[in-house]
N, C-alpha and C. Protein backbone atom coordinates (compact mmCIF):
# COMPACT_ATOMS: atom_id res chain seq x y z
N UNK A 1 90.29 188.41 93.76
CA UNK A 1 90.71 188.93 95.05
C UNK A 1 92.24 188.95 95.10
N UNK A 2 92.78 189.95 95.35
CA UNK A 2 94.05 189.64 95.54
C UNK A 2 94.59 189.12 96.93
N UNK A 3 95.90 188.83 96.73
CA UNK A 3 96.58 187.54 97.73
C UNK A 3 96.65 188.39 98.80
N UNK A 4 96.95 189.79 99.41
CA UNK A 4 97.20 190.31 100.56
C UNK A 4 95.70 190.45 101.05
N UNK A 5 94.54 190.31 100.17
CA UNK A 5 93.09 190.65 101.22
C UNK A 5 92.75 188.89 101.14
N UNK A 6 93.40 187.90 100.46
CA UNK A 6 93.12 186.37 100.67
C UNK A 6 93.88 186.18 102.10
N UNK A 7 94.96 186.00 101.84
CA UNK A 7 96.26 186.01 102.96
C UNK A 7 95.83 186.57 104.40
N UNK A 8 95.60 188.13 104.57
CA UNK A 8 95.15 188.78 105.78
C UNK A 8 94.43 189.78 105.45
N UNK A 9 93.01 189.23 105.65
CA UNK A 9 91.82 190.07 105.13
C UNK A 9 91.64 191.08 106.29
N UNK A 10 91.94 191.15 107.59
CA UNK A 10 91.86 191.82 108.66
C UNK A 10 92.89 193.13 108.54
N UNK A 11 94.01 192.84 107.60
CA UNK A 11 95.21 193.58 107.65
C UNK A 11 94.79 195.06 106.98
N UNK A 12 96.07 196.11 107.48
CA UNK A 12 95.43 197.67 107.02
C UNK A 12 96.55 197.45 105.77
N UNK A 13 95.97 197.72 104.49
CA UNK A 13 96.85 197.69 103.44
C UNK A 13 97.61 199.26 103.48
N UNK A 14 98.39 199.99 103.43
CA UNK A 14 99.03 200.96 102.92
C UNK A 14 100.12 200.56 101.62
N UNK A 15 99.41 202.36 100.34
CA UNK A 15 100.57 202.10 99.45
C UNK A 15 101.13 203.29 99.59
N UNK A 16 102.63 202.45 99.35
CA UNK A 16 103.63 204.17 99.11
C UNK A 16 103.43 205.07 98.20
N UNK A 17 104.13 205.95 98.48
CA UNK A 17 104.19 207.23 97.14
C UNK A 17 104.36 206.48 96.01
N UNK A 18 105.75 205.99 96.06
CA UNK A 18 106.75 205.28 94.81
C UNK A 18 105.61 204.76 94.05
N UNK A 19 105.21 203.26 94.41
CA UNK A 19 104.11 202.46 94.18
C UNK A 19 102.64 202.68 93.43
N UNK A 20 102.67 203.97 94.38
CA UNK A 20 101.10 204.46 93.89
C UNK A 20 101.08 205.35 92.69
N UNK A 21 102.49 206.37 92.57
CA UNK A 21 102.83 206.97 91.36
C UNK A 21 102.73 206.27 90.20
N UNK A 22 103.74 205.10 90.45
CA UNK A 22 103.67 204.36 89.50
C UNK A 22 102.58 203.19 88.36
N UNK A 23 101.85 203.18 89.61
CA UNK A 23 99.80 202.64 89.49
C UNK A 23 99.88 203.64 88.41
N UNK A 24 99.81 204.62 89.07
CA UNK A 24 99.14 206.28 88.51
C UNK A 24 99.77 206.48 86.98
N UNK A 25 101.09 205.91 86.75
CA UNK A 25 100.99 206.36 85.57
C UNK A 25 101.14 205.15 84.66
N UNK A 26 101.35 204.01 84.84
CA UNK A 26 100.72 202.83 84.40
C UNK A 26 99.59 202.99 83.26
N UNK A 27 98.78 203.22 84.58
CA UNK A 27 97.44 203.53 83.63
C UNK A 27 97.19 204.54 83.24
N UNK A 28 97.55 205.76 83.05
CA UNK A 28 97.54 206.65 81.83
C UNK A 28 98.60 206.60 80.61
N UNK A 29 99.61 205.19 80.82
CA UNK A 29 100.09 205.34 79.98
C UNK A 29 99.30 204.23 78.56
N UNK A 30 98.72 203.52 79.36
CA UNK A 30 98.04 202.11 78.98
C UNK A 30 96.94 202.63 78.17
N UNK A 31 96.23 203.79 79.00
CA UNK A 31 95.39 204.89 78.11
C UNK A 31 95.56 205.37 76.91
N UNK A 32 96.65 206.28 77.00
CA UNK A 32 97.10 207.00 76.21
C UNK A 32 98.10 206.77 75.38
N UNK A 33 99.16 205.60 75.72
CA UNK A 33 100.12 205.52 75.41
C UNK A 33 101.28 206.53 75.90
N UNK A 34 102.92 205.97 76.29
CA UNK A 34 103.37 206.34 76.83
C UNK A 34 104.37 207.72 75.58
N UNK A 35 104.28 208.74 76.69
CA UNK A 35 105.15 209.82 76.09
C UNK A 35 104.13 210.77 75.50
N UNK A 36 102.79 210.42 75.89
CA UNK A 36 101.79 211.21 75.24
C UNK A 36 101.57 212.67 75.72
N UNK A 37 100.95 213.50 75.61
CA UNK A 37 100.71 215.07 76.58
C UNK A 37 99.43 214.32 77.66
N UNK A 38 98.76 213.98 76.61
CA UNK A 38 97.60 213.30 77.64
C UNK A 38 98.09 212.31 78.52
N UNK A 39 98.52 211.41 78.54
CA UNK A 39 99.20 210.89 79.57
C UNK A 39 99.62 211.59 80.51
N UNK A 40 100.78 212.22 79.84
CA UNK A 40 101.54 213.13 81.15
C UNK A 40 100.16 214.36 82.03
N UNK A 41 99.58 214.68 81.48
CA UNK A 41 97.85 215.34 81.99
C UNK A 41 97.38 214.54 83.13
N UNK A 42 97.10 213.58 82.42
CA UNK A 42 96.33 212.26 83.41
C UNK A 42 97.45 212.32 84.79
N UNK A 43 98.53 211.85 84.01
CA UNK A 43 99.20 211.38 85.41
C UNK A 43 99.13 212.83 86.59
N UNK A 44 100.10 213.87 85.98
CA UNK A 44 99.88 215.12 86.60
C UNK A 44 98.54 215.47 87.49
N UNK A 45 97.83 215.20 86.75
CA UNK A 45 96.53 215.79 87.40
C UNK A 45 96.34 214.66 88.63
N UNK A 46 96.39 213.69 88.27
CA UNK A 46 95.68 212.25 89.45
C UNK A 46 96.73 212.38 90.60
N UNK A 47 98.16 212.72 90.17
CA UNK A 47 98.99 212.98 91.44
C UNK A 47 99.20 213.77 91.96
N UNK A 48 98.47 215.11 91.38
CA UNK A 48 97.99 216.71 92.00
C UNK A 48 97.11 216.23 93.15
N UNK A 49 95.81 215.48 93.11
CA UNK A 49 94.66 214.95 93.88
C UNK A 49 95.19 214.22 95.14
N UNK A 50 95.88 213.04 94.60
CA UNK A 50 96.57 212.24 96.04
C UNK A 50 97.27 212.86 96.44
N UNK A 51 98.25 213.91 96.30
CA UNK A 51 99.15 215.11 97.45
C UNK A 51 98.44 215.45 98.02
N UNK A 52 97.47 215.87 97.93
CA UNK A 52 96.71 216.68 98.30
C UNK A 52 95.48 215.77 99.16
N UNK A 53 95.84 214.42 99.05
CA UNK A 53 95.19 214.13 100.25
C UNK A 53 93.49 213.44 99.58
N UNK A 54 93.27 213.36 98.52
CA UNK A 54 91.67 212.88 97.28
C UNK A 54 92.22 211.53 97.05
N UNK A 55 92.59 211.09 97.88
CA UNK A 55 92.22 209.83 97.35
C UNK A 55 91.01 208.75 96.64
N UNK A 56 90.34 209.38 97.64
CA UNK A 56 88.93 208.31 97.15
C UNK A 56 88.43 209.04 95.80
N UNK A 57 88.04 210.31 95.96
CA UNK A 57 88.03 210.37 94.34
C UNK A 57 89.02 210.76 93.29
N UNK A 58 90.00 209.93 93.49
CA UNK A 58 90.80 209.77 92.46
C UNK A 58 91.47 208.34 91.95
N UNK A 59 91.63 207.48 93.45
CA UNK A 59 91.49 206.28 92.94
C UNK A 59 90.16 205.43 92.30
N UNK A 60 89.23 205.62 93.38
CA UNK A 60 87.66 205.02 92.16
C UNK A 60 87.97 205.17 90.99
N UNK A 61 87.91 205.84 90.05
CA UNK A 61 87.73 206.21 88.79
C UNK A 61 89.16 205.80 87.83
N UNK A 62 90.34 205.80 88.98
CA UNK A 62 91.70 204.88 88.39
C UNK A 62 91.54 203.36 88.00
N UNK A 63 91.05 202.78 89.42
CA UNK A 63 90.74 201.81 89.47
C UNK A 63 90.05 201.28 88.13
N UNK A 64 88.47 202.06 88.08
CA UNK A 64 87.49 201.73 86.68
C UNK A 64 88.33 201.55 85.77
N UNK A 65 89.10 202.46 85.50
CA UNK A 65 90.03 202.87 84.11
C UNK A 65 91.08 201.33 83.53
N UNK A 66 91.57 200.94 84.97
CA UNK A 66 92.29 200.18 84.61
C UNK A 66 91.54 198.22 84.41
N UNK A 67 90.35 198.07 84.92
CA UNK A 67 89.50 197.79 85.22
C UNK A 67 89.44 197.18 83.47
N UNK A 68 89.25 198.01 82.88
CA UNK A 68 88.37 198.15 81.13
C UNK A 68 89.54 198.08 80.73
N UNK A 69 90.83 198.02 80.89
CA UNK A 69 92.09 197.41 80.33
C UNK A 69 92.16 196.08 80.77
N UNK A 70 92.72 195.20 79.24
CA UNK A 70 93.62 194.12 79.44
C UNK A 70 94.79 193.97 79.79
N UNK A 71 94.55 192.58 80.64
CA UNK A 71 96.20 192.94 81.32
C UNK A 71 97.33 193.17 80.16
N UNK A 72 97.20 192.32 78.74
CA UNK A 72 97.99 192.51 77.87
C UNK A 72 98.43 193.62 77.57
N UNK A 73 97.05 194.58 77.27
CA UNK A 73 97.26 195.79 76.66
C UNK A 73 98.45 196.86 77.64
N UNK A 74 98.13 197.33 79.04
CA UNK A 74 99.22 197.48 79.92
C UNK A 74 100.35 197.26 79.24
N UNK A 75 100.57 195.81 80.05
CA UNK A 75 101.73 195.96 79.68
C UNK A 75 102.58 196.11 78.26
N UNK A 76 101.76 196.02 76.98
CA UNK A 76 102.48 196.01 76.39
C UNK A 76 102.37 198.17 76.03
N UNK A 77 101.77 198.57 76.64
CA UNK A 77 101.52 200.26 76.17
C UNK A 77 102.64 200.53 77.06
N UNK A 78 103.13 200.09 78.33
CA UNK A 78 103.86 200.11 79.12
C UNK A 78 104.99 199.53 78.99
N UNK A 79 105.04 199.39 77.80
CA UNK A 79 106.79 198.49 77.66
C UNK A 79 107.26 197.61 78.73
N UNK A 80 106.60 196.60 79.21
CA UNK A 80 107.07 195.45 79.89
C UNK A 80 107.15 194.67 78.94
C-alpha cells in the first residue's frame, strides 16, 4: 500500500502532467530500454491516450507492466 492511501485513505490523489509523463516513460524505458524506437512508441502512444483524457485504459495496463518489473531492473534500465 502506499504511504499517501496509508496516511489519508479518504484523500483525492491527483497526478501532474510532469509526474505522470515521467511514470509513462519510466516504464517503457524499463521495457525496452532507454533510447529505444519502441520505447519512444510506448511512451508516445500512452501519452497520446492521457491528453486525450483514457486514462483508465491506459493506466491499467501501465500499471500491470510495471507490476512484472523489478524494482532493480527500472532503475537500473533507467539510469538511476
Amino acid at each position: 500500500m502506499e504511504m499517501a492511501q496509508l496516511m489519508f485513505p479518504d484523500a483525492v490523489q491527483i497526478l501532474d502532467w510532469f509526474h505522470l509523463s515521467e511514470r509513462v516513460h519510466e516504464t517503457a524505458t524499463a521495457i525496452y530500454r532507454q533510447g529505444t524506437a519502441q520505447a519512444s512508441q510506448l511512451t508516445q502512444a500512452r501519452l497520446g491516450e492521457l491528453w486525450k483524457s483514457q486514462s483508465s485504459q491506459t493506466l491499467v495496463p501501465l500499471r500491470e507492466m510495471r507490476k512484472q518489473l523489478r524494482p532493480s531492473a527500472v532503475a537500473k534500465r533507467c539510469g538511476h
